[in-house]
PDB file of N, CA and C in Angstrom:
ATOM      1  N   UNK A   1       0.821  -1.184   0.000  1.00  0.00           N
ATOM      2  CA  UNK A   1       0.000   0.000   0.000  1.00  0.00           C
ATOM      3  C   UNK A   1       0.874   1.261   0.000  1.00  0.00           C
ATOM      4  N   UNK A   2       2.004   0.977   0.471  1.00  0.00           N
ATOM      5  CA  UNK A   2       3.240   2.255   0.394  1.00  0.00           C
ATOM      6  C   UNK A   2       3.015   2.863  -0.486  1.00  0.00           C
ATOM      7  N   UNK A   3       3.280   4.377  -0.804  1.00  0.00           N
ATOM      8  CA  UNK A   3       3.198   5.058  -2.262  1.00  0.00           C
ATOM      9  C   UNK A   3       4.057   4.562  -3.237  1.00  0.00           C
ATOM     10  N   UNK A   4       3.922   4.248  -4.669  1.00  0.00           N
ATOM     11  CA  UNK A   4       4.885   4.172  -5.236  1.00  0.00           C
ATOM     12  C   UNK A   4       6.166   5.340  -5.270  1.00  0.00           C
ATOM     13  N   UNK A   5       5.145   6.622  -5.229  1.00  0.00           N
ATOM     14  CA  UNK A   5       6.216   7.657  -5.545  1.00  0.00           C
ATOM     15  C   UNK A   5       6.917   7.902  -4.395  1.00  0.00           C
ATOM     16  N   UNK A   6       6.702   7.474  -3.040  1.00  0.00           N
ATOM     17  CA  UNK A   6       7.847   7.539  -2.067  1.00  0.00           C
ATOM     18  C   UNK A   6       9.025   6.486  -2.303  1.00  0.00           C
ATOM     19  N   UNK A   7       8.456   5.108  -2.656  1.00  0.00           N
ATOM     20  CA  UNK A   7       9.705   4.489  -3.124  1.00  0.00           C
ATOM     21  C   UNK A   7       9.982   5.114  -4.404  1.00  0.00           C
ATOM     22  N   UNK A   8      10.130   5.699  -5.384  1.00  0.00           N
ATOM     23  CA  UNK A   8      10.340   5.952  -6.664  1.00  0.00           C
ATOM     24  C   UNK A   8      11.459   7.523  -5.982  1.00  0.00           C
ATOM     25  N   UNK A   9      11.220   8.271  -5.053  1.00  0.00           N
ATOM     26  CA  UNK A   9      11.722   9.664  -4.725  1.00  0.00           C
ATOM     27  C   UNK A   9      13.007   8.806  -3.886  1.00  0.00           C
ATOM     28  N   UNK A  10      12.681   7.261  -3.036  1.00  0.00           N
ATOM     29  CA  UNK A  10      13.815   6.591  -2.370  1.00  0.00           C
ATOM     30  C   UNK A  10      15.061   6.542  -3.848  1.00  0.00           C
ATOM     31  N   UNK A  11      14.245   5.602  -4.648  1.00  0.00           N
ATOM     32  CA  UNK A  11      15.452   5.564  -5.477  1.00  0.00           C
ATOM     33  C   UNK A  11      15.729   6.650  -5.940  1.00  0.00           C
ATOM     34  N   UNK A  12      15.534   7.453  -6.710  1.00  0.00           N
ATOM     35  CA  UNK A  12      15.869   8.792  -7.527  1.00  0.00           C
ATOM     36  C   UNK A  12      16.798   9.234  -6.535  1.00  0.00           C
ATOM     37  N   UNK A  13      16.488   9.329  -5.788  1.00  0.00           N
ATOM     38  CA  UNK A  13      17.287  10.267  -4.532  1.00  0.00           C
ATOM     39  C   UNK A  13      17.600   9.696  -3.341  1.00  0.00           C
ATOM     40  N   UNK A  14      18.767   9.176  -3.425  1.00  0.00           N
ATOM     41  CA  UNK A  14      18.861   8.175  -1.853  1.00  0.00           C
ATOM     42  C   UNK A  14      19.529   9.708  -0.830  1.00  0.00           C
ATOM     43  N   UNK A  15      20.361  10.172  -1.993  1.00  0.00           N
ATOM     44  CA  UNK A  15      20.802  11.210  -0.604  1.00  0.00           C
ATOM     45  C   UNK A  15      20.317  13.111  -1.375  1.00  0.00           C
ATOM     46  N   UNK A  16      20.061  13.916  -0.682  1.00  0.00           N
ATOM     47  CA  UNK A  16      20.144  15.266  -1.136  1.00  0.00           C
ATOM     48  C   UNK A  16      20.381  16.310  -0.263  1.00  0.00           C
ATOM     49  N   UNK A  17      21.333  17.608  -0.953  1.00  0.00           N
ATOM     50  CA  UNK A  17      22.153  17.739   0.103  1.00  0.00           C
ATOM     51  C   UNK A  17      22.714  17.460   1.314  1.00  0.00           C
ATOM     52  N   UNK A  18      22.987  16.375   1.082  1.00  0.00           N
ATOM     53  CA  UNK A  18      24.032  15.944   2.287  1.00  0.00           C
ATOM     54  C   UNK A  18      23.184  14.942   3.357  1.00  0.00           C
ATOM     55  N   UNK A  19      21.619  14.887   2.702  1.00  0.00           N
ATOM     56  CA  UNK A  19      20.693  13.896   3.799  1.00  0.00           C
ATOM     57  C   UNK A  19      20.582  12.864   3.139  1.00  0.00           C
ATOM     58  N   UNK A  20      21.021  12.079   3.534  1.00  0.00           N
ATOM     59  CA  UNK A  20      20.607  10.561   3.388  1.00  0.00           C
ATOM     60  C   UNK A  20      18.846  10.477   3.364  1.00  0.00           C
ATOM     61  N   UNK A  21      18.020  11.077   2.340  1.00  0.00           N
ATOM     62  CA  UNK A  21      17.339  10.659   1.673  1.00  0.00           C
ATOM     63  C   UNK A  21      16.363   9.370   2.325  1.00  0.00           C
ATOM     64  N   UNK A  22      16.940   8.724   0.996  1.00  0.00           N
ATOM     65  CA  UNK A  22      16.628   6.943   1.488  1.00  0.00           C
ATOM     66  C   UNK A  22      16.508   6.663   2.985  1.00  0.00           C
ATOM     67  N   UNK A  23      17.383   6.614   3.996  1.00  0.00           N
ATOM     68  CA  UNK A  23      17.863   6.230   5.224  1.00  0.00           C
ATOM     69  C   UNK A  23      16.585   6.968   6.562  1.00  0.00           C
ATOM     70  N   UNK A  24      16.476   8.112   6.190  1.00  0.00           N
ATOM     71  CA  UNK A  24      15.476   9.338   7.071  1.00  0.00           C
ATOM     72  C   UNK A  24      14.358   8.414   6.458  1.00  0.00           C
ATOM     73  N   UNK A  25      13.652   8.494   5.596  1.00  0.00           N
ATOM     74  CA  UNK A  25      12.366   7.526   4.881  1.00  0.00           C
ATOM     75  C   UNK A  25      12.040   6.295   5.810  1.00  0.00           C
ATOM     76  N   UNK A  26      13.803   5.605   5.597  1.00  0.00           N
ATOM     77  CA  UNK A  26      13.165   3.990   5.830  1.00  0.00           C
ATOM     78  C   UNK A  26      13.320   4.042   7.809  1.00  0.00           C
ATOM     79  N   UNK A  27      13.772   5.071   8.066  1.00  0.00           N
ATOM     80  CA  UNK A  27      13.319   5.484   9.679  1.00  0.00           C
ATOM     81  C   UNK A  27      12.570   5.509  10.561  1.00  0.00           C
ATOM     82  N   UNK A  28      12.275   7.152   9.445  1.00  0.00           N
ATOM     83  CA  UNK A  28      11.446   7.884  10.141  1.00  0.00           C
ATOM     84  C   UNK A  28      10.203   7.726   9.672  1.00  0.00           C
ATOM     85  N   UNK A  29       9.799   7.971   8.021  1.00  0.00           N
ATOM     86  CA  UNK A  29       8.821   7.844   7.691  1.00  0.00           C
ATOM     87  C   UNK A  29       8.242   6.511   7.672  1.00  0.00           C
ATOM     88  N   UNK A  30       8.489   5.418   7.208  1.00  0.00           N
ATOM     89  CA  UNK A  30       8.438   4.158   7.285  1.00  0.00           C
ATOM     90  C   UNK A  30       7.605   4.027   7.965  1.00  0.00           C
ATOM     91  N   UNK A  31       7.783   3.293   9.773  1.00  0.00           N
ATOM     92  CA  UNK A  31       7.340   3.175  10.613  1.00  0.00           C
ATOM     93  C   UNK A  31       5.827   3.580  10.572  1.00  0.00           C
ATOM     94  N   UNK A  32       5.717   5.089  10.552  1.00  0.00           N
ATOM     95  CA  UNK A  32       4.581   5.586  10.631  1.00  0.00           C
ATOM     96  C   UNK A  32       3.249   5.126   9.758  1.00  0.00           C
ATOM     97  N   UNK A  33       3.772   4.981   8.531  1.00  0.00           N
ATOM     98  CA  UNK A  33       3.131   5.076   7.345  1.00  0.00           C
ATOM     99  C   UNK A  33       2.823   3.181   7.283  1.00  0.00           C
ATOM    100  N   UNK A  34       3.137   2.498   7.914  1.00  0.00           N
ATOM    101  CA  UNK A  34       2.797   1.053   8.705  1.00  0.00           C
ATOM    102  C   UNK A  34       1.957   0.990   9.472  1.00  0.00           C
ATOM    103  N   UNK A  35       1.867   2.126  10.284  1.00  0.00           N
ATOM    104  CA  UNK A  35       1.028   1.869  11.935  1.00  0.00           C
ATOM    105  C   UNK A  35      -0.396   2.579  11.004  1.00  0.00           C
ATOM    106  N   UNK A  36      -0.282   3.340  10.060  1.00  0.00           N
ATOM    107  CA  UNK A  36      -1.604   3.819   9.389  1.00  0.00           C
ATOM    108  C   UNK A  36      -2.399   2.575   8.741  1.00  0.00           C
ATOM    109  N   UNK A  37      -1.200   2.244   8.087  1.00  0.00           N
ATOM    110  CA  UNK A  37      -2.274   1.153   7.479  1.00  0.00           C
ATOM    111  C   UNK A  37      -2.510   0.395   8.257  1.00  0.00           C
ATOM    112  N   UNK A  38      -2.024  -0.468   9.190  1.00  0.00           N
ATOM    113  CA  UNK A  38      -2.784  -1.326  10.327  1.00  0.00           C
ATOM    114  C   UNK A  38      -4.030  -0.507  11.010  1.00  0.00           C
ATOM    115  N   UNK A  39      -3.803   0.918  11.217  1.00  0.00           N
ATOM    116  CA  UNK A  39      -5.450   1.519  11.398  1.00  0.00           C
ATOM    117  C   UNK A  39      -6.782   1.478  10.447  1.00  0.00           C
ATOM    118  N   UNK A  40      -5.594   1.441   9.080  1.00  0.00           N
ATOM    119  CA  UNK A  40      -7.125   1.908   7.888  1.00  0.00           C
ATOM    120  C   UNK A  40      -7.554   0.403   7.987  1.00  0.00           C
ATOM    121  N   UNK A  41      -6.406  -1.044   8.124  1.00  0.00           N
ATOM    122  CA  UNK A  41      -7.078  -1.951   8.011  1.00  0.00           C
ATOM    123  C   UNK A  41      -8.064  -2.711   9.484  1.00  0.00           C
ATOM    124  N   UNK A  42      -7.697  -1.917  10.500  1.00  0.00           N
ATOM    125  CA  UNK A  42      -8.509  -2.244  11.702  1.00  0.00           C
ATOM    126  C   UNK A  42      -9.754  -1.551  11.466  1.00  0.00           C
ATOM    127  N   UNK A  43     -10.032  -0.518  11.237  1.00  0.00           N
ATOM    128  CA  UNK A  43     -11.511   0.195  10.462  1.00  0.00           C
ATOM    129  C   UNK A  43     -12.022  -0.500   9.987  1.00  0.00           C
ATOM    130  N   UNK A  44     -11.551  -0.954   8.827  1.00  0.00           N
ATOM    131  CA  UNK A  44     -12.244  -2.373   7.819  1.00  0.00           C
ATOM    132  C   UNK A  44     -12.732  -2.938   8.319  1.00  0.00           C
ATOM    133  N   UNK A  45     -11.860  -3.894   9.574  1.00  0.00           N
ATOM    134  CA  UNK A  45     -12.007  -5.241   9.976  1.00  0.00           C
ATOM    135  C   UNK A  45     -13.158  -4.734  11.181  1.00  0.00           C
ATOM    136  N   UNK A  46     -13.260  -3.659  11.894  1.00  0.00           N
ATOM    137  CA  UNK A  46     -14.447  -3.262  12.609  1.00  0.00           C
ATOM    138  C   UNK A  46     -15.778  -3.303  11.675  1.00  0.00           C
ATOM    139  N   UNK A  47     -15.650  -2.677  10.962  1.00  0.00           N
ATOM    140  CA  UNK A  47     -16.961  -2.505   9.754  1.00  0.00           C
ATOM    141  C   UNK A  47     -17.596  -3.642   9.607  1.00  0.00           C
ATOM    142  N   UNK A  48     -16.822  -4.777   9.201  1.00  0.00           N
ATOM    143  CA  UNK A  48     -17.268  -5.912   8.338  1.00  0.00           C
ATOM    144  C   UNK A  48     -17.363  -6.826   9.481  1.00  0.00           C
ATOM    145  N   UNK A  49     -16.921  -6.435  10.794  1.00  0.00           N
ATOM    146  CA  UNK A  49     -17.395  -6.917  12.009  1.00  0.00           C
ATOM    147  C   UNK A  49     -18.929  -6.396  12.579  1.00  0.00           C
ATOM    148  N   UNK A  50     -18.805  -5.454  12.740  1.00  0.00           N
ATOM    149  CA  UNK A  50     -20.618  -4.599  12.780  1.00  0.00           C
ATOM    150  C   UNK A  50     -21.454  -5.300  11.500  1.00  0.00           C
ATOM    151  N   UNK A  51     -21.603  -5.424  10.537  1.00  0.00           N
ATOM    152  CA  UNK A  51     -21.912  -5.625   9.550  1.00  0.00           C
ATOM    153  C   UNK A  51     -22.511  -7.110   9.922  1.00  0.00           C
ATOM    154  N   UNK A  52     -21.713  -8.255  10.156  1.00  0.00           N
ATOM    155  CA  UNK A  52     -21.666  -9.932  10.214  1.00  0.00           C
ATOM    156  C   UNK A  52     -22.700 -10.327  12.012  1.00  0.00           C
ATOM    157  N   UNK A  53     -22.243  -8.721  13.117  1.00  0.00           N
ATOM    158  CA  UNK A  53     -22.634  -9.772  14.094  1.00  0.00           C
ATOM    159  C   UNK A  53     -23.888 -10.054  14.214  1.00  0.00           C
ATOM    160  N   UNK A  54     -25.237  -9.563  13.881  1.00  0.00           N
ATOM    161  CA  UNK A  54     -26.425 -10.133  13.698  1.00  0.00           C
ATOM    162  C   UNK A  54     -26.235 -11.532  13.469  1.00  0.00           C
ATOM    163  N   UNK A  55     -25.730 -11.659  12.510  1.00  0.00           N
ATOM    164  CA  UNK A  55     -25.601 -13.440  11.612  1.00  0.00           C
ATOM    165  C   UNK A  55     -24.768 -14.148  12.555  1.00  0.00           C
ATOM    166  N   UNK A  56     -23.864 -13.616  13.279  1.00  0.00           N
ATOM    167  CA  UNK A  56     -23.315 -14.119  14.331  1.00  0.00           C
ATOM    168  C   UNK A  56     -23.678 -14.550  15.292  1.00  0.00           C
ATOM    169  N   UNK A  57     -24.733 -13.564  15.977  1.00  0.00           N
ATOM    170  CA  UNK A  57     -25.105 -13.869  17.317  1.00  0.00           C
ATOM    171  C   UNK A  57     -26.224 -14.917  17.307  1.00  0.00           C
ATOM    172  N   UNK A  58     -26.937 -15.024  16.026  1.00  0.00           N
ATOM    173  CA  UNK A  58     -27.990 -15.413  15.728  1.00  0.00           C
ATOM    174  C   UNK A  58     -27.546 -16.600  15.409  1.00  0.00           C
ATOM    175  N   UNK A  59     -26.280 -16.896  15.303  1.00  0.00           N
ATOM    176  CA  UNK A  59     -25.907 -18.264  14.412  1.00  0.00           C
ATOM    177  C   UNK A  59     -25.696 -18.975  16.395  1.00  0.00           C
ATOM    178  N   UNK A  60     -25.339 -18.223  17.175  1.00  0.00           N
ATOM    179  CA  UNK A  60     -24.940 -18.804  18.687  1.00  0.00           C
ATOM    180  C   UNK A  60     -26.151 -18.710  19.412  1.00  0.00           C
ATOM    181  N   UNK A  61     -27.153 -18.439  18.940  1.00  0.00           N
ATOM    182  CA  UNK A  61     -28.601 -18.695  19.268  1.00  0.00           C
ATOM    183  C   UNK A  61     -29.225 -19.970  18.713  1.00  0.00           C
ATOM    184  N   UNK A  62     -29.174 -19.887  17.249  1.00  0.00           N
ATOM    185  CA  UNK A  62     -29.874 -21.454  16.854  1.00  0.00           C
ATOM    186  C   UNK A  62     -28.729 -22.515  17.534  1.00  0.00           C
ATOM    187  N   UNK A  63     -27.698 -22.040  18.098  1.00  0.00           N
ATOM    188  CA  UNK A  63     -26.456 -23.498  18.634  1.00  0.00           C
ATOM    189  C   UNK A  63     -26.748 -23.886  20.067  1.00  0.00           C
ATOM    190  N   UNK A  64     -28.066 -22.646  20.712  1.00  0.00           N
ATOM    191  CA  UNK A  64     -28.182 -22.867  21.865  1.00  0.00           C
ATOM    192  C   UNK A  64     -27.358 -22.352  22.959  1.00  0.00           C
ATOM    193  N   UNK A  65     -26.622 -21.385  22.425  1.00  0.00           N
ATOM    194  CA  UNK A  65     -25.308 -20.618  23.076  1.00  0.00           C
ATOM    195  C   UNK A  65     -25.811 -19.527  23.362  1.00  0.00           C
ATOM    196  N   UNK A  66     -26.869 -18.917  23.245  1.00  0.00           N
ATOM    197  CA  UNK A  66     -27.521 -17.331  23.172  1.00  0.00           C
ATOM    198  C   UNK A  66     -26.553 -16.626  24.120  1.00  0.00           C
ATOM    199  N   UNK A  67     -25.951 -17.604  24.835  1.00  0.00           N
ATOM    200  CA  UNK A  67     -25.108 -16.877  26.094  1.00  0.00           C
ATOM    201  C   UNK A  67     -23.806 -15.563  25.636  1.00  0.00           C
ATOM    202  N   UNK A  68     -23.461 -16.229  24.462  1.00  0.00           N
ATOM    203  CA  UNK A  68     -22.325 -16.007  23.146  1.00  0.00           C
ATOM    204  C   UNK A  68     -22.488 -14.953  22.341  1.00  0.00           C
ATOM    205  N   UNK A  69     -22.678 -13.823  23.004  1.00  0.00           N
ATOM    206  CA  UNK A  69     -22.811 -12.134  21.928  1.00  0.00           C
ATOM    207  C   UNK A  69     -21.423 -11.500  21.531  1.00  0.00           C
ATOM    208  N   UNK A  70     -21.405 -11.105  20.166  1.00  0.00           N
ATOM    209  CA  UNK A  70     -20.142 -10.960  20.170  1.00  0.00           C
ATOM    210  C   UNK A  70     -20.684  -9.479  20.054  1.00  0.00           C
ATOM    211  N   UNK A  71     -20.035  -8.408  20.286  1.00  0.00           N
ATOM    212  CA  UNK A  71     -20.230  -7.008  20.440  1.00  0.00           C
ATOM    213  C   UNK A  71     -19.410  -6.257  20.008  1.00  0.00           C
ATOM    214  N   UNK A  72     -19.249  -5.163  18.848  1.00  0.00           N
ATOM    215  CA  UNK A  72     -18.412  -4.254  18.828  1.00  0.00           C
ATOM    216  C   UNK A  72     -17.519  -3.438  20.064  1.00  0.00           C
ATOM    217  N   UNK A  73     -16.166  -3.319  19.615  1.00  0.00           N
ATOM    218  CA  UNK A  73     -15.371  -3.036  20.636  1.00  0.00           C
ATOM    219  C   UNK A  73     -15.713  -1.836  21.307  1.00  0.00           C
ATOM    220  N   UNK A  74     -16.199  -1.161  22.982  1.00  0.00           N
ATOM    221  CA  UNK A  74     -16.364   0.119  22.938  1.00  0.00           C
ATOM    222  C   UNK A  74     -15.149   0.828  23.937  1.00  0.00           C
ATOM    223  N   UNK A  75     -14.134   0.177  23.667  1.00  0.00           N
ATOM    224  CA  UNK A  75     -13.201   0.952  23.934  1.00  0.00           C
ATOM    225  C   UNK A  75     -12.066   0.707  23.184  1.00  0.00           C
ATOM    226  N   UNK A  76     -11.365   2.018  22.823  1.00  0.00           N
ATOM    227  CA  UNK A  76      -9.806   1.983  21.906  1.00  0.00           C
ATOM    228  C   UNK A  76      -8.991   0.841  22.171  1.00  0.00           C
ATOM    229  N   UNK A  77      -8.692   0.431  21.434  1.00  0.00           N
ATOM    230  CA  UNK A  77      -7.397  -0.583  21.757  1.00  0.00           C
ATOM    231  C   UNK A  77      -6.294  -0.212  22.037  1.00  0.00           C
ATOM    232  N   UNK A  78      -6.060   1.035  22.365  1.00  0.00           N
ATOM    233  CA  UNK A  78      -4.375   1.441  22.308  1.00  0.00           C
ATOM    234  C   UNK A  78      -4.826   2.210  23.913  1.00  0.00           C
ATOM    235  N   UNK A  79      -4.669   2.033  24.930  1.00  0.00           N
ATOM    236  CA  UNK A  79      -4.642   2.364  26.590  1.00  0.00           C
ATOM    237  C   UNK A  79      -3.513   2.946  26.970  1.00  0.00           C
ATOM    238  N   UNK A  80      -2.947   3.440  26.102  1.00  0.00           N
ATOM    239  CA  UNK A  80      -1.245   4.543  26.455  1.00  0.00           C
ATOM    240  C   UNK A  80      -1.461   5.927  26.255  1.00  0.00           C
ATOM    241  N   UNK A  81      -2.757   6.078  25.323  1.00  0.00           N
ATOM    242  CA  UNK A  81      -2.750   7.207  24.712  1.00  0.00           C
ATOM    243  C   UNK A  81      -3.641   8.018  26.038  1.00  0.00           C
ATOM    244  N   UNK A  82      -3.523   9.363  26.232  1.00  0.00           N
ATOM    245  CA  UNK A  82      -4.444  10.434  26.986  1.00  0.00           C
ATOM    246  C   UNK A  82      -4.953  11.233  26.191  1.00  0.00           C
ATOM    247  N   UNK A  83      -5.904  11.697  25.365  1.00  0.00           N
ATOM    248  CA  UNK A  83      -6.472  12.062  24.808  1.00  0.00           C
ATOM    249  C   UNK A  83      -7.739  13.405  25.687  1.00  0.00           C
ATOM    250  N   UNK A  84      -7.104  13.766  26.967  1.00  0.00           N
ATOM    251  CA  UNK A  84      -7.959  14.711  27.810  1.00  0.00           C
ATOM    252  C   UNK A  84      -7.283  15.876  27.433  1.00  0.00           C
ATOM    253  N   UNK A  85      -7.965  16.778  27.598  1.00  0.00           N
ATOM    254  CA  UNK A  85      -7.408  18.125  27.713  1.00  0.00           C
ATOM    255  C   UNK A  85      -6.302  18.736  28.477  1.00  0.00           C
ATOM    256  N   UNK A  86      -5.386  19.117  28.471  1.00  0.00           N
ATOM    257  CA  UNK A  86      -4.040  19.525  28.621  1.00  0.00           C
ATOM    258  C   UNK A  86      -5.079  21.160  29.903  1.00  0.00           C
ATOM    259  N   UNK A  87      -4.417  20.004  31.112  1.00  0.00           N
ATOM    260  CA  UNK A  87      -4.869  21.040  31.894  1.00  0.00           C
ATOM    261  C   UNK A  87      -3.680  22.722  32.627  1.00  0.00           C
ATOM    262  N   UNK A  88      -3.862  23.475  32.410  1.00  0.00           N
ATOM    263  CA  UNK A  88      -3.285  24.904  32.852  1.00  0.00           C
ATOM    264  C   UNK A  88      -3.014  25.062  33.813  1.00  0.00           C
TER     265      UNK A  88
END
């Protein structure tokens, strides 16, 4: 899913003035541009989770399991982050 034209600007240009180019990319930018797509693809995988659990829960009902709800997640998965207001 990487851009082509970020690898295409890697090769063209590994270094410019004097920055290692290439090296800052596969660092700095890299990393980041990984942890996005594991978000855009956790979105997905929520969606098409909301989407299925009717058929789900309903499938652990005719099994006699009614006990067995599967539920969209209602809290973030990432518990490091503080996201409150920056108090004065």
């Amino acid at each position: 899913m990487r851009s082509t034209r970020l690898r295409k600007a890697r090769r063209l240009h590994p270094t410019f003035d004097g920055i290692p180019v290439a090296e800052v990319m596969k660092t700095i930018i890299d990393p980041p541009i990984v942890e996005l797509e594991k978000a855009i693809r956790a979105t997905t995988d929520l969606r098409s989770l909301s989407t299925s659990l009717p058929g789900r829960n309903a499938c652990h009902t005719a099994a006699s399991k009614p006990f067995i709800r599967i539920q969209r997640p209602i809290n973030p998965p990432l518990t490091n982050q503080n996201f409150a207001p920056l108090q004065s």
